[in-house]
Protein backbone atom coordinates (compact mmCIF):
# COMPACT_ATOMS: atom_id res chain seq x y z
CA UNK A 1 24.57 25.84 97.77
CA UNK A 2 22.97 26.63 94.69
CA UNK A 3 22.23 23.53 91.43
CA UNK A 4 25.19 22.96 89.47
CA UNK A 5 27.71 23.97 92.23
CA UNK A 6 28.91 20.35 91.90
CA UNK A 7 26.87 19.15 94.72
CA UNK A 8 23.28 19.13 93.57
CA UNK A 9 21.57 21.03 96.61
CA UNK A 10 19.97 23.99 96.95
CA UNK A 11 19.08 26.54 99.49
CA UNK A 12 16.24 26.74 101.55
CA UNK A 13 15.11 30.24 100.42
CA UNK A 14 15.03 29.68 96.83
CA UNK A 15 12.09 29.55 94.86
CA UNK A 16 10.19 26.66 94.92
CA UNK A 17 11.18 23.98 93.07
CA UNK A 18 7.88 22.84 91.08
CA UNK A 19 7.16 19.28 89.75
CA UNK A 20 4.69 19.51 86.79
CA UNK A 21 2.47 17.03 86.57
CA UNK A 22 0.26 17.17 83.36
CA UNK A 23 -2.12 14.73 83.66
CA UNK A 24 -0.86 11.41 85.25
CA UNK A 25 -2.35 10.20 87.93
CA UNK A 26 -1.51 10.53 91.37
CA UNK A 27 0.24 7.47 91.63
CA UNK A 28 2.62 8.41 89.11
CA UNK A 29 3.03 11.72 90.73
CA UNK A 30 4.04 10.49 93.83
CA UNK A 31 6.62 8.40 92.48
CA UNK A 32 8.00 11.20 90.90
CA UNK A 33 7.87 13.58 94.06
CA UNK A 34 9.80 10.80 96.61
CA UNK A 35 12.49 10.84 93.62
CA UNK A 36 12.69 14.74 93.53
CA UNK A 37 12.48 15.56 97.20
CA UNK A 38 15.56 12.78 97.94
CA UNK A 39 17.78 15.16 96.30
CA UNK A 40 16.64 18.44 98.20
CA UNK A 41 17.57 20.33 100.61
CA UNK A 42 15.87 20.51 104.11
CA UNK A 43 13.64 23.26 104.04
CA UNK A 44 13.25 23.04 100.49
CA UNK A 45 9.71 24.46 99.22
CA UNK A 46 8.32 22.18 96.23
CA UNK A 47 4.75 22.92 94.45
CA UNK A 48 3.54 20.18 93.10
CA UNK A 49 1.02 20.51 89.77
CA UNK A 50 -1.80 18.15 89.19
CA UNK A 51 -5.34 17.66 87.47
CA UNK A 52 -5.72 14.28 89.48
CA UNK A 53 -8.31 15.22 92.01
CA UNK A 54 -7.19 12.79 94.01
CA UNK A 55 -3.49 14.71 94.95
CA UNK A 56 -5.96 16.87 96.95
CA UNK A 57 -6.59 13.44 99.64
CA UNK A 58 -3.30 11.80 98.54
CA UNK A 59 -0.78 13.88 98.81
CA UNK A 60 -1.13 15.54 102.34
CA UNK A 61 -1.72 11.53 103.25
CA UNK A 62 1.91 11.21 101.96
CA UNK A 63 3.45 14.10 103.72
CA UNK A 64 2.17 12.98 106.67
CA UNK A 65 3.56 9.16 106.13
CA UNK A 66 6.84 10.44 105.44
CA UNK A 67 7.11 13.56 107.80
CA UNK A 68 7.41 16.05 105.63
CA UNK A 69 5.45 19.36 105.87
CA UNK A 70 2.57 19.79 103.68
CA UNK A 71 2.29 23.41 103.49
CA UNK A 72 -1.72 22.73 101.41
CA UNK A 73 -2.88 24.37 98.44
CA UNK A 74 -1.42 27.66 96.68
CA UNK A 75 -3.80 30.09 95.52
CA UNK A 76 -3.92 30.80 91.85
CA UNK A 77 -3.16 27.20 90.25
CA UNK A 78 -1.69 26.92 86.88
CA UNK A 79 -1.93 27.61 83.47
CA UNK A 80 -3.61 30.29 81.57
CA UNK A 81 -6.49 30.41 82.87
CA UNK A 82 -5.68 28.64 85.80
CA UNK A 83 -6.98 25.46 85.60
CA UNK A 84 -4.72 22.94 88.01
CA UNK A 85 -4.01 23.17 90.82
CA UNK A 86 -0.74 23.49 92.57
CA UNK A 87 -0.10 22.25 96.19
CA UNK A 88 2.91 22.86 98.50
CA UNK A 89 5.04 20.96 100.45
CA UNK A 90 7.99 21.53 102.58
CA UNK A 91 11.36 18.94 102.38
CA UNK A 92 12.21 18.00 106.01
CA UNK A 93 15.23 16.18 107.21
CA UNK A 94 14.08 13.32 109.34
CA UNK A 95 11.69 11.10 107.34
CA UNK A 96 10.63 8.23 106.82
CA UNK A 97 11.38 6.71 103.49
CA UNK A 98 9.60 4.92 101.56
CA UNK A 99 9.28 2.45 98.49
CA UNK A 100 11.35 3.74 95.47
CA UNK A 101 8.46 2.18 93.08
CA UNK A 102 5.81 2.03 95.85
CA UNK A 103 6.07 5.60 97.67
CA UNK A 104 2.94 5.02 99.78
CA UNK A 105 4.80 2.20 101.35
CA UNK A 106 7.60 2.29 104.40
CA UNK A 107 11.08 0.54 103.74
CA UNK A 108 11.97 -1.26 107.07
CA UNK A 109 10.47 -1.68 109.85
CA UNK A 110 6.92 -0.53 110.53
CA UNK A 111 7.66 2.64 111.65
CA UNK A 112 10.73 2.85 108.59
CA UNK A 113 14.42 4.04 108.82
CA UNK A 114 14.85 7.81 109.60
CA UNK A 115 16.25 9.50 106.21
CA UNK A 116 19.76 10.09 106.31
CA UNK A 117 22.00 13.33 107.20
């Protein structure tokens, strides 16, 4: 099901879905990606844009927290010339969620709830 078909989601074989993000840090990023990717799809590709050098350590630490895929960098980065770089992740369904303002921290228990169906 396709954005704007009432329901919000969006099929696995679409084109990525890309988060932009200038330059904030990486702590701001993530924040922004656990909002994004709680409103995808499984299977859902999203490239992720950033200048924070630190995205390169942070965010496959992330995927792995929350169990889903990190996919790693995509060759060519962004802008004219390309000048950020753009990393890829894949949406699972079964993850672990996390702080809405922290997103580096588990909800629950230690191991935190399984997202939901």
């Amino acid at each position: 099901m396709k954005k704007g078909d009432g329901e919000g989601g969006v099929r696995a074989g679409d084109d990525p879905v890309v988060l932009d993000g200038g330059d904030r840090r990486c702590v701001r990023l993530l924040i922004e990606l656990r909002r994004l990717v709680e409103g995808l799809e499984p299977g859902r590709v999203v490239h992720l844009i950033a200048s924070d050098p630190a995205a390169a350590i942070d965010l496959p630490a992330w995927c792995h927290l929350t169990g889903h895929d990190y996919l790693g960098p995509v060759p060519g980065g962004a802008g004219s010339p390309p000048s950020r770089p753009i990393y890829a992740l894949r949406v699972q369904a079964h993850t672990r969620l996390t702080h809405e303002d922290a997103p580096w921290r588990l909800t629950g228990t230690a191991d935190g709830p399984a997202r939901p169906e």
